[in-house]
N, C-alpha and C. Protein backbone atom coordinates (compact mmCIF):
# COMPACT_ATOMS: atom_id res chain seq x y z
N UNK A 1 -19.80 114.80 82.86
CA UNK A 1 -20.39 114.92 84.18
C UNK A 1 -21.89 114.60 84.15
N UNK A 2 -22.41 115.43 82.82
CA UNK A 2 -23.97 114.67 82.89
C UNK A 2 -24.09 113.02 82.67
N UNK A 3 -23.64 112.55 82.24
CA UNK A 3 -23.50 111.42 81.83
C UNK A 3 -23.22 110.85 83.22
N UNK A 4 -22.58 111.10 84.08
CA UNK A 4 -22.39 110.10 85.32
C UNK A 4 -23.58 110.66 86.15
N UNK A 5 -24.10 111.33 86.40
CA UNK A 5 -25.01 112.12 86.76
C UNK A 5 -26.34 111.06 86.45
N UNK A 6 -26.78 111.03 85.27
CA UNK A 6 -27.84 110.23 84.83
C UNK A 6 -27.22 108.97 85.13
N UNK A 7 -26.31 108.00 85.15
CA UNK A 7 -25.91 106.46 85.52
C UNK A 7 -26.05 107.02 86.59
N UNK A 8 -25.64 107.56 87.72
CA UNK A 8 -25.87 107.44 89.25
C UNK A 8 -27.34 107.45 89.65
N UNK A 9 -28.25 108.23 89.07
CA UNK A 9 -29.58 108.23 88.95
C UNK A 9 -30.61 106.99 88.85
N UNK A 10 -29.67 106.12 87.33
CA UNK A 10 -30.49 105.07 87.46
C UNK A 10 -30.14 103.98 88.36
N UNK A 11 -29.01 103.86 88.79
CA UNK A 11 -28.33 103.07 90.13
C UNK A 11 -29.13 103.64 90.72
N UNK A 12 -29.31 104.64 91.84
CA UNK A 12 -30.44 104.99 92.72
C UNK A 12 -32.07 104.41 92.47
N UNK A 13 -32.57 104.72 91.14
CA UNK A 13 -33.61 104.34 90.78
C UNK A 13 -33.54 102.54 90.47
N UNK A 14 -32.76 101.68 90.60
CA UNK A 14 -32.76 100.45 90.56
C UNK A 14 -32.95 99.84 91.98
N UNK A 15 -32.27 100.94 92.83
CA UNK A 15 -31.96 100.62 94.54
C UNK A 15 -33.01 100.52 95.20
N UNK A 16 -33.91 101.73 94.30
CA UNK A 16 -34.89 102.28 95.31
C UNK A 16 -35.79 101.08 94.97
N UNK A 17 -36.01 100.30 93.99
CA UNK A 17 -37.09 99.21 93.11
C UNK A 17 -36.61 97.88 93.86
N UNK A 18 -35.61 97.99 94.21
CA UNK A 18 -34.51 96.80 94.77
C UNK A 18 -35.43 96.57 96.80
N UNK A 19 -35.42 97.60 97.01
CA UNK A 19 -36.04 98.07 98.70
C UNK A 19 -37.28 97.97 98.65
N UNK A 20 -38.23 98.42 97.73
CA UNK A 20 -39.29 98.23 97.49
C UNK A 20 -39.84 96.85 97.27
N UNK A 21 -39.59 96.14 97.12
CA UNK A 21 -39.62 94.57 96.61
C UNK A 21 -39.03 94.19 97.75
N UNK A 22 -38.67 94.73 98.48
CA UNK A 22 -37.90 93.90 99.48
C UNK A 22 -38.75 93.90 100.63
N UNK A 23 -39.58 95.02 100.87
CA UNK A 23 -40.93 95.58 101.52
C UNK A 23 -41.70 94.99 100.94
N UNK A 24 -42.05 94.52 99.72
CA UNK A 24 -42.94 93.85 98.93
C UNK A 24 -43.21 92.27 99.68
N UNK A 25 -41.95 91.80 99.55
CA UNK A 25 -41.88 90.33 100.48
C UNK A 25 -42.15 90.26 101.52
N UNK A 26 -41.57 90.95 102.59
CA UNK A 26 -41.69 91.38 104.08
C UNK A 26 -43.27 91.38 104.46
N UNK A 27 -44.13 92.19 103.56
CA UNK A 27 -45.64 92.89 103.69
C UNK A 27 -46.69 91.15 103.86
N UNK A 28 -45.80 90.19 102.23
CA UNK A 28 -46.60 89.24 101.77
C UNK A 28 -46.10 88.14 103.19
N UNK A 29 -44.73 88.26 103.45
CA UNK A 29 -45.09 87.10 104.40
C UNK A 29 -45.69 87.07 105.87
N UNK A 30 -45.57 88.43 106.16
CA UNK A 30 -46.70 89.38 107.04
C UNK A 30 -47.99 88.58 106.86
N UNK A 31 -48.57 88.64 105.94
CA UNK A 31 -49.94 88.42 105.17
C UNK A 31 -50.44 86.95 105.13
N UNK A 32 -49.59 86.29 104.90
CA UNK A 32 -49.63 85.01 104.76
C UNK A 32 -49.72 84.77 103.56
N UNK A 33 -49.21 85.21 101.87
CA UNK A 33 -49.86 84.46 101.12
C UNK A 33 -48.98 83.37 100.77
N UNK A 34 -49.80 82.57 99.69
CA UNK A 34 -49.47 81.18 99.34
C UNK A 34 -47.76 81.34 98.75
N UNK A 35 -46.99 80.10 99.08
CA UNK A 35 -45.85 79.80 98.85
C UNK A 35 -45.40 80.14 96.98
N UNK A 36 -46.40 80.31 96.06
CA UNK A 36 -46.23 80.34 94.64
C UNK A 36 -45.71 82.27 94.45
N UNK A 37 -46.71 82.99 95.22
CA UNK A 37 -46.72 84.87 95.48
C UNK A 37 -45.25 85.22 96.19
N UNK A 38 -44.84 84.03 97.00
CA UNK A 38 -43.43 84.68 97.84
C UNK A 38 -42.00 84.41 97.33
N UNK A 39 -42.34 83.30 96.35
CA UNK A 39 -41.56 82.55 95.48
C UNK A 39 -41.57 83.62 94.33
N UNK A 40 -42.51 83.97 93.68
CA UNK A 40 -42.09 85.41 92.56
C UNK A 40 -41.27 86.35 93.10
N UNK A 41 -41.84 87.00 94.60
CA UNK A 41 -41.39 88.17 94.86
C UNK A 41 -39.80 88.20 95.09
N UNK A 42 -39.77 86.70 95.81
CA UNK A 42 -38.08 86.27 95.65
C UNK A 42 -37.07 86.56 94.55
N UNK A 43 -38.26 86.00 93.42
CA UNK A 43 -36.87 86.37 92.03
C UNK A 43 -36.97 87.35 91.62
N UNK A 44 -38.27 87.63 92.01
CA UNK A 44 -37.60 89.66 91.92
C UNK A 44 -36.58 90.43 92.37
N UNK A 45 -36.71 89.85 93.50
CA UNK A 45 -35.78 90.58 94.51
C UNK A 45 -33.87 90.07 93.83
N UNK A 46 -33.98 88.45 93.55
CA UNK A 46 -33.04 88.21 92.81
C UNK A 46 -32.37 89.24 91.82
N UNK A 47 -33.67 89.09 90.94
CA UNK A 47 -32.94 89.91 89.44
C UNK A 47 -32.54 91.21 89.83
N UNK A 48 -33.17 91.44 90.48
CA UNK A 48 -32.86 93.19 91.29
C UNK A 48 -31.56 93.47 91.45
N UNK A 49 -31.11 92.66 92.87
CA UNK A 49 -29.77 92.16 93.03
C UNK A 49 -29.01 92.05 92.27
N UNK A 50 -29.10 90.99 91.53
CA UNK A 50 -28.04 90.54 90.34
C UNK A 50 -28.13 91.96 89.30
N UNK A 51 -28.36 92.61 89.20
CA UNK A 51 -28.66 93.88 88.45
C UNK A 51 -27.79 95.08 89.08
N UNK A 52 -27.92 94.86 90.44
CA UNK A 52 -27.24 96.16 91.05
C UNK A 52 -25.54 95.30 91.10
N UNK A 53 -25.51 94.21 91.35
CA UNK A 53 -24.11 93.68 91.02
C UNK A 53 -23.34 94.27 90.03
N UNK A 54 -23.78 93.81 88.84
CA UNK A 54 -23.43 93.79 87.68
C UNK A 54 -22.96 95.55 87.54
N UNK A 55 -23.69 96.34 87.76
CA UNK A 55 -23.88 97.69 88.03
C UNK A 55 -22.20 98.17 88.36
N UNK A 56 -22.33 97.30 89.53
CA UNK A 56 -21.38 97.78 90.91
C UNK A 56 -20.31 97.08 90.33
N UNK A 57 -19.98 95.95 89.56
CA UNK A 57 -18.52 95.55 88.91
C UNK A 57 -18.30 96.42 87.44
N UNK A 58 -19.17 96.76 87.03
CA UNK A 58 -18.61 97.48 85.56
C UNK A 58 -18.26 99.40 85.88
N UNK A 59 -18.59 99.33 87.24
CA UNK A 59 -18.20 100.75 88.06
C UNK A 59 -16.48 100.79 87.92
């Protein structure tokens, strides 16, 4: 039980990094910055994603 306990935790704590970055982009294109800053925050947001996937199929 602890053991699923701590994996549900870091799923939450990936989610919450996942939303945050997602506000991260939202803020920058708000802002205007240059096409190179919105293009990172993108593959962040990618790997994020592809992270909570992976997560969500080995569930």
């Amino acid at each position: 039980m602890a053991g699923e306990h701590a994996r549900r935790a870091a799923y939450e704590r990936l989610y919450a990094e996942y939303r945050e970055a997602a506000r991260a982009l939202d803020a920058a294109r708000a802002r205007g910055v240059n096409m190179a800053e919105l293009v990172r925050l993108r593959e962040r947001m990618r790997a994020l994603w592809e992270g909570l996937a992976t997560w969500r199929r080995a569930e």
